[in-house]
Protein backbone atom coordinates (compact mmCIF):
# COMPACT_ATOMS: atom_id res chain seq x y z
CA UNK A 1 12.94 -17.07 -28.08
CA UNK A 2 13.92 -18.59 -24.81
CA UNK A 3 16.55 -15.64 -24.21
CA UNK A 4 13.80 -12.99 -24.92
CA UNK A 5 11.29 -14.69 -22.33
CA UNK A 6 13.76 -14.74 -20.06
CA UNK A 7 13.87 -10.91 -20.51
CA UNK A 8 10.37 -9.81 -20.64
CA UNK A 9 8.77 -12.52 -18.27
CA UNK A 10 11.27 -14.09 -17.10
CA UNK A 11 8.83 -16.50 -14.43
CA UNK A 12 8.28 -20.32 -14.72
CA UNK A 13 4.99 -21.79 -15.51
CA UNK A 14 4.70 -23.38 -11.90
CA UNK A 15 5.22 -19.29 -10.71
CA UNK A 16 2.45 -17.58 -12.12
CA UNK A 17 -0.22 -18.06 -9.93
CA UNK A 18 2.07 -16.43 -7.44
CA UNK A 19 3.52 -13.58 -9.07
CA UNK A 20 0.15 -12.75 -11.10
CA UNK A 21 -1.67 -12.03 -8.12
CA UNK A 22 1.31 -10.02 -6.01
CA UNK A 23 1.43 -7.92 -9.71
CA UNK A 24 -2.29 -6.86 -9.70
CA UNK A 25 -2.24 -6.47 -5.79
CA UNK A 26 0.93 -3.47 -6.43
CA UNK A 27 -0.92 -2.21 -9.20
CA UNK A 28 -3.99 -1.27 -7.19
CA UNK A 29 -1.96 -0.32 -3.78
CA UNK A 30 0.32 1.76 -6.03
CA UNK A 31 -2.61 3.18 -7.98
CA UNK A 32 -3.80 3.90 -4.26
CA UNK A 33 -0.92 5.75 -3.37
CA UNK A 34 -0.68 8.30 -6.21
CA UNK A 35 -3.92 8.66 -6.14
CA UNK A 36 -3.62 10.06 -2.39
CA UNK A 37 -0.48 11.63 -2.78
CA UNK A 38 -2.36 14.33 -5.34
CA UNK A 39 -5.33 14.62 -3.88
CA UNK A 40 -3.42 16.04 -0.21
CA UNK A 41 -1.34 17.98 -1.77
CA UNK A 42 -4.33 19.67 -3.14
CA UNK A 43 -6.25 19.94 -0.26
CA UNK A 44 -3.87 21.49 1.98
CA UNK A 45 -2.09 24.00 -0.46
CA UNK A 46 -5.42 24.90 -1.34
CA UNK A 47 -6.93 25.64 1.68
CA UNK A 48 -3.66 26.24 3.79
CA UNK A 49 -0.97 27.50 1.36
CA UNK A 50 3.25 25.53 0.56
CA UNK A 51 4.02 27.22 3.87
CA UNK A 52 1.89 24.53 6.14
CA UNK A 53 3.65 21.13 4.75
CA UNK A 54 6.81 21.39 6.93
CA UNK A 55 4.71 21.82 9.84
CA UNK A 56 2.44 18.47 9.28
CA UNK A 57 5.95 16.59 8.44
CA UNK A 58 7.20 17.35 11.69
CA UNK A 59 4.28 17.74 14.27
CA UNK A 60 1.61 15.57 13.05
CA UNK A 61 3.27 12.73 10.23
CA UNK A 62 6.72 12.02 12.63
CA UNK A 63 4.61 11.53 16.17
CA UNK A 64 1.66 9.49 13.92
CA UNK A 65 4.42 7.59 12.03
CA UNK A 66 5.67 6.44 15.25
CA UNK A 67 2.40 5.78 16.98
CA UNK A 68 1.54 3.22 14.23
CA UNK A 69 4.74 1.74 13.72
CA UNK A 70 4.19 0.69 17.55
CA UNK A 71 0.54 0.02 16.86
CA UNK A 72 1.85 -3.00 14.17
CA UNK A 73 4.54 -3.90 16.29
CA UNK A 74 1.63 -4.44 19.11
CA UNK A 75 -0.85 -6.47 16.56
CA UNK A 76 2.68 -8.39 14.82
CA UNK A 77 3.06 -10.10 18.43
CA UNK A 78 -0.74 -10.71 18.77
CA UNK A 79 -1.88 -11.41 15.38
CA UNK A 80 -0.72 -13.70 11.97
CA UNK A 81 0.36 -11.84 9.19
CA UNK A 82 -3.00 -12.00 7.22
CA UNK A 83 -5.34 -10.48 10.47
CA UNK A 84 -2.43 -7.63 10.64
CA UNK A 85 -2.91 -6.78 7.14
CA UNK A 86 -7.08 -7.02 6.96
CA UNK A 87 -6.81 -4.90 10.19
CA UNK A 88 -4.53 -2.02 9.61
CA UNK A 89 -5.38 -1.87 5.54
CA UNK A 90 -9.37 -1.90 6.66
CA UNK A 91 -8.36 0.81 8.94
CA UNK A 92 -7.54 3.41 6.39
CA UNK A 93 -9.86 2.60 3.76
CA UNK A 94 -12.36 3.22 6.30
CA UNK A 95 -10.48 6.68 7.45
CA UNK A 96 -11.21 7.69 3.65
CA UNK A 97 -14.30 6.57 3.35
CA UNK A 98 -15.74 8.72 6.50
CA UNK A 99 -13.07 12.00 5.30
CA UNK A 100 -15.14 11.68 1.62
CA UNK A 101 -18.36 11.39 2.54
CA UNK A 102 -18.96 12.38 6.55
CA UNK A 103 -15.57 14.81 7.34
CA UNK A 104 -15.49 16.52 4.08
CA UNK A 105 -19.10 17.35 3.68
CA UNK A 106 -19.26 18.98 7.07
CA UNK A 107 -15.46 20.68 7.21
CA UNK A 108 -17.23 24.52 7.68
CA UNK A 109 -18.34 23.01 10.90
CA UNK A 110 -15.50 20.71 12.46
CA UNK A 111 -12.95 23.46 11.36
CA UNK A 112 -12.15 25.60 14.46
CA UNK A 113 -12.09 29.14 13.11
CA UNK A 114 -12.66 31.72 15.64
CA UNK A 115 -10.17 30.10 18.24
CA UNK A 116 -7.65 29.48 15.13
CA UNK A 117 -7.64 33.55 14.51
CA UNK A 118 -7.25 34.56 18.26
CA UNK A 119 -4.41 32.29 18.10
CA UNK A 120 -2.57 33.88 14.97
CA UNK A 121 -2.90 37.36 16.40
CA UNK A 122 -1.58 36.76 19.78
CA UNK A 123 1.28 34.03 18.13
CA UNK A 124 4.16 35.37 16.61
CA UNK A 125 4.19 35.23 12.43
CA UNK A 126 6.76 31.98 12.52
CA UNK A 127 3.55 30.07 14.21
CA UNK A 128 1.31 30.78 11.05
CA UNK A 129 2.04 27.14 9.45
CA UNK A 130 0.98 25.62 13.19
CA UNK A 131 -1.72 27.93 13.39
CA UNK A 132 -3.22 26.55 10.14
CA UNK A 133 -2.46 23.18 10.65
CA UNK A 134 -4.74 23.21 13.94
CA UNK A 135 -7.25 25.66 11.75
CA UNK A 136 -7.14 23.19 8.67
CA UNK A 137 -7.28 19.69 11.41
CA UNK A 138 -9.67 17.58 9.23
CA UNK A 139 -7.34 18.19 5.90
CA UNK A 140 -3.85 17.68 8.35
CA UNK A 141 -5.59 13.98 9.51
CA UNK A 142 -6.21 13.36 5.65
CA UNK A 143 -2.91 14.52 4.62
CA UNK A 144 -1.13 12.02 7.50
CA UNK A 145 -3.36 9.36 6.47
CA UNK A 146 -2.40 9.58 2.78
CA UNK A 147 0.97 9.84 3.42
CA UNK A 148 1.62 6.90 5.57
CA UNK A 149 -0.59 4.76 3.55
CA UNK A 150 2.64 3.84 1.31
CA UNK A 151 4.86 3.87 4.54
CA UNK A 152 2.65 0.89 6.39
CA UNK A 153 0.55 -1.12 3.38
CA UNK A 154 3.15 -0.89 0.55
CA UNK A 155 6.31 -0.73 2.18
CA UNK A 156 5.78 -3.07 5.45
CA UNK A 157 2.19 -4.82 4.79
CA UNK A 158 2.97 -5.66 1.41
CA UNK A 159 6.50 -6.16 1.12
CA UNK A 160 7.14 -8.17 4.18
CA UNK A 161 4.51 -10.27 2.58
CA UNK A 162 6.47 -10.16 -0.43
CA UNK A 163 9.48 -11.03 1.19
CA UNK A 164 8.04 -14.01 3.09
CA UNK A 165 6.22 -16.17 0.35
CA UNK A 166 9.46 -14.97 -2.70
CA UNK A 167 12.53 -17.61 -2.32
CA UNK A 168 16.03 -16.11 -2.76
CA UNK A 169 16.24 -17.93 -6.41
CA UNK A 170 12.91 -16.14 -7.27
CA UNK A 171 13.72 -12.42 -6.07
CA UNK A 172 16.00 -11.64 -8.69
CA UNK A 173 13.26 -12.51 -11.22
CA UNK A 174 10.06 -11.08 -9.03
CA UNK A 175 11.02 -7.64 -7.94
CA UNK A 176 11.60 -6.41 -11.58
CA UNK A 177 8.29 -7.58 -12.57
CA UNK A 178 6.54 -5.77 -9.66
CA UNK A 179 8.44 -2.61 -10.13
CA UNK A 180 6.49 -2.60 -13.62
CA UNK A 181 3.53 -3.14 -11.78
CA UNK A 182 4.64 -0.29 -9.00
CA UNK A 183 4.90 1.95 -12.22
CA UNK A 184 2.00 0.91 -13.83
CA UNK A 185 -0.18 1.98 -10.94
CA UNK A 186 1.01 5.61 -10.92
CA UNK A 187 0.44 6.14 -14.61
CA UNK A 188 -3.00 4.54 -14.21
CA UNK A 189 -3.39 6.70 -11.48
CA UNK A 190 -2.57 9.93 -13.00
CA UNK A 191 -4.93 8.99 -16.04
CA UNK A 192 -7.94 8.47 -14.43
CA UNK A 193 -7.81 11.52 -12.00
CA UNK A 194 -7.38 13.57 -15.03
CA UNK A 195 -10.51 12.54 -17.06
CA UNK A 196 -12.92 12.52 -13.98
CA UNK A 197 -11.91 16.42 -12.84
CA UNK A 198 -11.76 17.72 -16.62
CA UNK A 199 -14.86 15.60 -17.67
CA UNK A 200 -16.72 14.02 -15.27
CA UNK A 201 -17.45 15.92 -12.32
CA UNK A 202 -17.54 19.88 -11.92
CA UNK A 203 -17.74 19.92 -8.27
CA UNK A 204 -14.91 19.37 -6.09
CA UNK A 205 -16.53 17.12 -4.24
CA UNK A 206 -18.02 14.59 -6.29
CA UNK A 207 -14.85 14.17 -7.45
CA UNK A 208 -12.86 13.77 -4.60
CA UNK A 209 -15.88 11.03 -3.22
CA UNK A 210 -15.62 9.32 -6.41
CA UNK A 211 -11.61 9.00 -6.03
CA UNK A 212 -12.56 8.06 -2.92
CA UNK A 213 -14.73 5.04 -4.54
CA UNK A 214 -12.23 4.11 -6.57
CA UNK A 215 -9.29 3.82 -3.52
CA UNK A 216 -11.92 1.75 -1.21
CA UNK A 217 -12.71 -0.50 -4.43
CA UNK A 218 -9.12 -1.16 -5.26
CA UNK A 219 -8.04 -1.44 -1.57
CA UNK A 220 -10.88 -4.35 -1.27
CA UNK A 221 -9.95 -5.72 -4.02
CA UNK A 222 -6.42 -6.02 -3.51
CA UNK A 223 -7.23 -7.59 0.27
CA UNK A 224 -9.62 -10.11 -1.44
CA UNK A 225 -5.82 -11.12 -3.55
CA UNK A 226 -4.00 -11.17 -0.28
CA UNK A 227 -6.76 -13.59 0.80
CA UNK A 228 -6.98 -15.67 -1.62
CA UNK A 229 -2.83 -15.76 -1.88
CA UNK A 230 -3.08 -17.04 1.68
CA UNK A 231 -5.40 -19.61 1.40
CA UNK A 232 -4.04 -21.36 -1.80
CA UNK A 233 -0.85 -20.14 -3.02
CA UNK A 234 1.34 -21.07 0.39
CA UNK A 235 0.28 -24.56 0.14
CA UNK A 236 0.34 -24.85 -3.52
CA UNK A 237 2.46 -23.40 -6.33
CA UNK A 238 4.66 -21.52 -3.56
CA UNK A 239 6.36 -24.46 -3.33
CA UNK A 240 6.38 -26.69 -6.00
CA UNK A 241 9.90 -26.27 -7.26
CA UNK A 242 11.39 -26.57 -3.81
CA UNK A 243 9.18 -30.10 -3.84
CA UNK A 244 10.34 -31.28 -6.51
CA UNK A 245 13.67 -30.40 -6.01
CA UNK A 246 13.81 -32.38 -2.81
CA UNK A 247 12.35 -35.30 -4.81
CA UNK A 248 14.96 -35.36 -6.58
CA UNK A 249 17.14 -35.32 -3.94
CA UNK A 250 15.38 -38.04 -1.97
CA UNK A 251 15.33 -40.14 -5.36
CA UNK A 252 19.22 -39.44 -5.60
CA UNK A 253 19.67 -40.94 -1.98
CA UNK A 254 17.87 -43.93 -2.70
CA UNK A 255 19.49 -44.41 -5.87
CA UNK A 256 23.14 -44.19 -4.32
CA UNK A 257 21.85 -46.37 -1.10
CA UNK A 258 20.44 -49.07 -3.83
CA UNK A 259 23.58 -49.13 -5.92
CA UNK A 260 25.85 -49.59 -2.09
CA UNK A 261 23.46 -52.31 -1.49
CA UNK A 262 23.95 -53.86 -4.62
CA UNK A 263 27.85 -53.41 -4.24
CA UNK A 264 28.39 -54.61 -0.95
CA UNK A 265 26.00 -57.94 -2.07
């Protein structure tokens, strides 16, 4: 039974109220993330058309990648770890929040049009996919926001978090367990978008601002984890075994500095 444990949860008692919370905060940032990745893809093919993507890669995802990067590097030197997180993780749930329910609604309006179609027929035809992307602006901020939301929160926020609370002994163990939880998100993910645009919702719309919901209510919850991970689990179960593995060690001392004692007596 031991041997099978050690395969299917293969954490110590004194490690679960570390690696519990880490699981259910990947779940819901992963959940997130697949979420996001469907709903641009939709948006922009949609509206847009397959030929528009390369351009948003390369003029509006590369120059915002970099912007941000050097945006966290800014807040890193200013900021701990947990203010960097609340700040730049607050920052795109509120980004989705105002697309769903303020950008969306009025995207007849914001969308520049006229000056879009004076600018295809004086352009040349390779400029169509730039031309769009300027025509489409609202849906090309969305589709950069979704996209770097797994390159910042899951891949730095989360896993430099990760990274700093997991010992080397524990990593091994850890990183399988959250890749279920990485995986578990997705399929969730899929699952739910499915039942609220075949059964739910027939507007567009209310489906995309209840996705939206759903994002802002995982994202919230998953900072309220992060939170409550700082507060407790750094001073507390994070390291218990390396505690009382230097008790032992201090005990072992003592024992050997006793017994030289008792020798040179």
């Amino acid at each position: 039974m031991q041997k099978l444990r050690s395969i299917l949860w293969p954490i110590y008692g004194d490690e679960i109220k570390k690696i519990i919370p880490m699981f259910f905060m990947l779940l819901l940032l992963s959940f997130n993330q697949s979420t996001l990745w469907n709903l641009k893809d939709s948006l922009v093919i949609t509206a847009a058309g397959a030929e528009i993507i390369p351009f948003i890669k390369v003029w509006a995802i590369l120059p915002s990648a970099i912007i941000l990067t050097s945006i966290f590097a800014y807040l890193s030197n200013r900021f701990s770890q947990e203010k960097v997180f609340y700040l730049l993780t607050g920052a795109f749930l509120l980004f989705y929040a105002l697309f769903a329910f303020v950008i969306y609604p009025a995207r007849d309006f914001l969308h520049p049009i006229e000056s879009a179609a004076f600018l295809e027929q004086h352009l040349p035809a390779g400029f169509k996919g730039l031309v769009a992307l300027y025509r489409y602006w609202t849906f090309t901020s969305f589709y950069v926001a979704c996209e770097l939301w797994n390159t910042i929160v899951i891949s730095v926020l989360f896993w430099s978090f990760v990274n700093a609370v997991t010992r080397t002994s524990e990593g091994g163990r850890f990183y399988g367990v959250l890749g279920i939880a990485y995986n578990a998100g997705i399929i969730a993910a899929g699952g739910v978008a499915i039942v609220l645009a075949k059964y739910c919702f027939a507007e567009w719309q209310q489906t995309l601002q209840t996705l939206m919901l759903v994002i802002i209510t995982n994202g919230a919850v998953a900072m309220g984890l992060f939170r409550w991970m700082q507060r407790d689990v750094p001073k507390g179960s994070v390291d218990v075994r390396q505690k009382k593995e230097k008790l032992s060690l201090i005990e072992s001392i003592r024992y050997v500095s006793r017994s030289k004692y008792l020798i040179c007596i």
